[in-house]
N, C-alpha and C. Protein backbone atom coordinates (compact mmCIF):
# COMPACT_ATOMS: atom_id res chain seq x y z
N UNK A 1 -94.88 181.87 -67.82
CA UNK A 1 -94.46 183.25 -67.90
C UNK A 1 -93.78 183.48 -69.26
N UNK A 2 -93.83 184.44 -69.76
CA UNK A 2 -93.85 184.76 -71.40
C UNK A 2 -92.19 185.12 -71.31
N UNK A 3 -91.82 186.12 -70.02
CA UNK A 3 -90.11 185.74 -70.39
C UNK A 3 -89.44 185.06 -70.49
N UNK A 4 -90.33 184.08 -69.71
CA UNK A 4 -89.12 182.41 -69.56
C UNK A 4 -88.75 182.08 -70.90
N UNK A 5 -89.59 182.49 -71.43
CA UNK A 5 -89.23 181.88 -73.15
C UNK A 5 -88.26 182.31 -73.67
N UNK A 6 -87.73 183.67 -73.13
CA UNK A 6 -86.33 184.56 -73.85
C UNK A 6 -85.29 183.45 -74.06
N UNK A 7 -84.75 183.33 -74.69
CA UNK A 7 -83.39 182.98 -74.93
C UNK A 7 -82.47 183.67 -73.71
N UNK A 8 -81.88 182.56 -73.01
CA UNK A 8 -80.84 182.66 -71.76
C UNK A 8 -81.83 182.87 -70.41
N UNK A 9 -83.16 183.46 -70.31
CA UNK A 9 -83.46 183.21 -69.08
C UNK A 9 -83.84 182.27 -68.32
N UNK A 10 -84.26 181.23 -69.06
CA UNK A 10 -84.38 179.91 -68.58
C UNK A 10 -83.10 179.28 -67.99
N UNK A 11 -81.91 179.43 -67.95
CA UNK A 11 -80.54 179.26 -67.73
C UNK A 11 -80.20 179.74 -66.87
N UNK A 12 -80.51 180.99 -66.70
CA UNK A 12 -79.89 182.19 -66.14
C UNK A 12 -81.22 181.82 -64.26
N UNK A 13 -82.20 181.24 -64.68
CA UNK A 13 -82.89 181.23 -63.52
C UNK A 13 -82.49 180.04 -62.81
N UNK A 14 -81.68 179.14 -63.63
CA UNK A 14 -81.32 177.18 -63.26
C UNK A 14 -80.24 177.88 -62.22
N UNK A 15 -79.53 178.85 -62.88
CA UNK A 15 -78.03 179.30 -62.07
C UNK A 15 -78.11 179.60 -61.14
N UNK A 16 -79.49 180.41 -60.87
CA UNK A 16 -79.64 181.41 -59.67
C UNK A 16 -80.15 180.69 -58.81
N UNK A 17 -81.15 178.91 -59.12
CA UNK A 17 -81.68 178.24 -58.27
C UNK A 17 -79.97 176.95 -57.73
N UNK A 18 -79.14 177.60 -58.54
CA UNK A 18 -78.37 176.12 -58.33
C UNK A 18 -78.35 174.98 -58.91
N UNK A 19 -78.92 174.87 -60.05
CA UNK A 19 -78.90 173.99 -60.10
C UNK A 19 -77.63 173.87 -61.32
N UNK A 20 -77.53 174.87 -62.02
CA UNK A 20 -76.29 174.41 -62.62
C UNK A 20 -75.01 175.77 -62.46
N UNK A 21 -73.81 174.90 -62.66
CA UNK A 21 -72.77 176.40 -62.55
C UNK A 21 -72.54 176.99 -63.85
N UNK A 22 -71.74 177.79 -63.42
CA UNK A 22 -71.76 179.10 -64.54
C UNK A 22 -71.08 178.59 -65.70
N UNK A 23 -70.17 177.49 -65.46
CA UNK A 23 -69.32 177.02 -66.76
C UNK A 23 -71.23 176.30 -67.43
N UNK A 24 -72.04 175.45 -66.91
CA UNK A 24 -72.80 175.47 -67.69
C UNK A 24 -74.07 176.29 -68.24
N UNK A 25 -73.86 177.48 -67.53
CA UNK A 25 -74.98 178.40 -67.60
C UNK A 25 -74.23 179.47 -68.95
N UNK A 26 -73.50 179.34 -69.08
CA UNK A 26 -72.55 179.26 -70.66
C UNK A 26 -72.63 178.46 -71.75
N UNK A 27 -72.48 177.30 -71.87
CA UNK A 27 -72.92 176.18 -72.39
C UNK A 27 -74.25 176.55 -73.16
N UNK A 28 -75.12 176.20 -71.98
CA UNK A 28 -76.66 176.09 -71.96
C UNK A 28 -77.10 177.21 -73.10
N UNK A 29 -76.27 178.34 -72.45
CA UNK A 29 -77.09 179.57 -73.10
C UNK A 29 -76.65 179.51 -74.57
N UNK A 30 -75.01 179.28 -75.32
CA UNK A 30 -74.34 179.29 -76.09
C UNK A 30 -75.40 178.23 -77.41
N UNK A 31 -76.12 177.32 -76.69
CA UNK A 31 -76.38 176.07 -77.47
C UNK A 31 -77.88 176.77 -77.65
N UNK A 32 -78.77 176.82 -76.49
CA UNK A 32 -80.10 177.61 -77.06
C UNK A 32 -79.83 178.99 -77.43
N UNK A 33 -78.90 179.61 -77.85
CA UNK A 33 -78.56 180.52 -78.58
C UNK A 33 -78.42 180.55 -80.33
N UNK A 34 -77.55 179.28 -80.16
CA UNK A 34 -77.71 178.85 -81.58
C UNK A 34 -79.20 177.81 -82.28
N UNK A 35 -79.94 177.22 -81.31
CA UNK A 35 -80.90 176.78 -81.89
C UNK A 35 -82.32 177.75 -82.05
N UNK A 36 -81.94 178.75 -81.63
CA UNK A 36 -82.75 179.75 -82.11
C UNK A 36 -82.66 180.29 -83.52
N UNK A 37 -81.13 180.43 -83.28
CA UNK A 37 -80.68 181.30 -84.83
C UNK A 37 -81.19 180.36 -86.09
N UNK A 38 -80.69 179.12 -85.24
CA UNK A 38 -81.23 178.56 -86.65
C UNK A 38 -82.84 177.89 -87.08
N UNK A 39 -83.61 178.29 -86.19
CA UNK A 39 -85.04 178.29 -86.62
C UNK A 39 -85.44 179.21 -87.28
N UNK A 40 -84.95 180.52 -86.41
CA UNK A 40 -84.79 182.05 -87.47
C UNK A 40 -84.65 181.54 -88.82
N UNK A 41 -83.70 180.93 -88.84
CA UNK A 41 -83.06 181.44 -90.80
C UNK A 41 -84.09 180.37 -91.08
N UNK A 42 -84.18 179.03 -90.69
CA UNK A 42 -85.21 177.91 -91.59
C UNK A 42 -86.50 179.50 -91.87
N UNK A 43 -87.17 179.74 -90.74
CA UNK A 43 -88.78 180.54 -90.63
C UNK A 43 -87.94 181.47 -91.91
N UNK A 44 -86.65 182.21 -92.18
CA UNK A 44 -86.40 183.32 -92.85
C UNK A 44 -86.70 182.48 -94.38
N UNK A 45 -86.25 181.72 -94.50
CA UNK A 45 -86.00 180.75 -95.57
C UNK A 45 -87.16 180.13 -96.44
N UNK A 46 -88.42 180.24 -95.50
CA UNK A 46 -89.78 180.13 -96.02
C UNK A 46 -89.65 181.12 -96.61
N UNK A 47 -89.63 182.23 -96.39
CA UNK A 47 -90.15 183.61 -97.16
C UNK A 47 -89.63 184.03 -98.37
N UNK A 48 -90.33 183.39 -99.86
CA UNK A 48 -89.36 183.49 -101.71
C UNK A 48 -89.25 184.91 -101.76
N UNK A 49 -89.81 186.03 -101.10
CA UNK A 49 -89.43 187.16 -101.79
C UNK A 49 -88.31 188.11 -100.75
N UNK A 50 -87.87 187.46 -99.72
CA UNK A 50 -86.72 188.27 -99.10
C UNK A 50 -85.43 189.05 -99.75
N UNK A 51 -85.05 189.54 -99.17
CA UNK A 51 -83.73 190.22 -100.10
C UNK A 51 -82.65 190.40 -99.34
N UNK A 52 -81.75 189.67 -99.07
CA UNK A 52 -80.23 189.61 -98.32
C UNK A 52 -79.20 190.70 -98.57
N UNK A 53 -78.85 191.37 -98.00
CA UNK A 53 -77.69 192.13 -97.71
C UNK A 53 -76.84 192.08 -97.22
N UNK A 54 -75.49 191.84 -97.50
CA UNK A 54 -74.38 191.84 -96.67
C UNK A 54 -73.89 193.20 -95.92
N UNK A 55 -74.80 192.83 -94.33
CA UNK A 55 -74.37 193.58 -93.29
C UNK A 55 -73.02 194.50 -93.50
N UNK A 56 -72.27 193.53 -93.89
CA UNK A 56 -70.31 193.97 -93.19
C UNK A 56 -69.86 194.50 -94.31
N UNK A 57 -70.94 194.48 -95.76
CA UNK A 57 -70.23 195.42 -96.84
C UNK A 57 -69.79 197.06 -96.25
N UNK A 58 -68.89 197.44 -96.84
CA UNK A 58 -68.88 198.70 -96.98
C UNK A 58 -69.54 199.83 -97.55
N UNK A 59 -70.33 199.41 -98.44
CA UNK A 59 -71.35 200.19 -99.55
C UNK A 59 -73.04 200.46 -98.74
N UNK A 60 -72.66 199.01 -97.59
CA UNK A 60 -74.72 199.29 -97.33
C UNK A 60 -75.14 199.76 -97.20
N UNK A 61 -75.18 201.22 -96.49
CA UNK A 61 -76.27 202.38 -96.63
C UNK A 61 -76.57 202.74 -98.36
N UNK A 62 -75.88 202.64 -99.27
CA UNK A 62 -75.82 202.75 -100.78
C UNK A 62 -76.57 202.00 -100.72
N UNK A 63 -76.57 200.52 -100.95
CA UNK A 63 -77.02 199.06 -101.11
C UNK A 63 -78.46 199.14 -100.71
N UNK A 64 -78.66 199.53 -99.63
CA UNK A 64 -80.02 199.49 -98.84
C UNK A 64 -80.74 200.58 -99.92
N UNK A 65 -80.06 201.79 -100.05
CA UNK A 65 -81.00 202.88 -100.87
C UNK A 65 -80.91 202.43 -101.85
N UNK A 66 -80.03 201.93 -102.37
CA UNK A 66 -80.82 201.52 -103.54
C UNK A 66 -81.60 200.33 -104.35
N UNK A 67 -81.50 199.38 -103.34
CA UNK A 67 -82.84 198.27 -103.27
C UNK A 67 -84.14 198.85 -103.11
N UNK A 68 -84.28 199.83 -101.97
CA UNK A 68 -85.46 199.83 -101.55
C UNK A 68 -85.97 201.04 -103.08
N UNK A 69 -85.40 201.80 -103.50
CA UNK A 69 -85.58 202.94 -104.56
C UNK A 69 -86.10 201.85 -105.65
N UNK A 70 -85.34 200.58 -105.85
CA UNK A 70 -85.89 199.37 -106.88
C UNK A 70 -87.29 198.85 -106.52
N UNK A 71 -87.61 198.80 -105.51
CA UNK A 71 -88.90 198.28 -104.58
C UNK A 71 -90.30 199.19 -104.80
N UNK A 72 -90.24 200.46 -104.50
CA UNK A 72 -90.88 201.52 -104.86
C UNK A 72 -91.16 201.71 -106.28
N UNK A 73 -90.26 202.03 -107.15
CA UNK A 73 -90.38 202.13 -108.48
C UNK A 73 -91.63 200.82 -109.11
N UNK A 74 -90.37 199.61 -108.70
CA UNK A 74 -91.90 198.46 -109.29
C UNK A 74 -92.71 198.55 -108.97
């Protein structure tokens, strides 16, 4: 089944069968949570022409317009 694959439902179904408790249905999820993220960034990390933005700046709606205005132009 193609949801099982989600991140946390595989966990979330161990809990509901019993087989593990919630302190590890926390755990579980916390750890294939992070080994996702970080296949993400390796797969992001292939890609030489990406362009990073710092989310938590204050400027990014600026930042964003005016990368992408640089993008267009070239």
């Amino acid at each position: 089944m193609t949801s099982m694959r989600c991140v946390g439902y595989r966990q979330a179904w161990q809990f509901m069968e019993g087989e593990i408790d919630d302190t590890q249905l926390l755990e579980t999820g916390i750890v294939a949570t992070r080994q996702l993220a970080k296949r993400q960034l390796t797969w992001l990390r292939s890609m030489p022409d990406n362009i990073e933005l710092d989310c938590l700046a204050h400027d990014l709606a600026q930042t964003v317009f005016d990368t992408l205005g640089e993008l267009v132009i070239t």
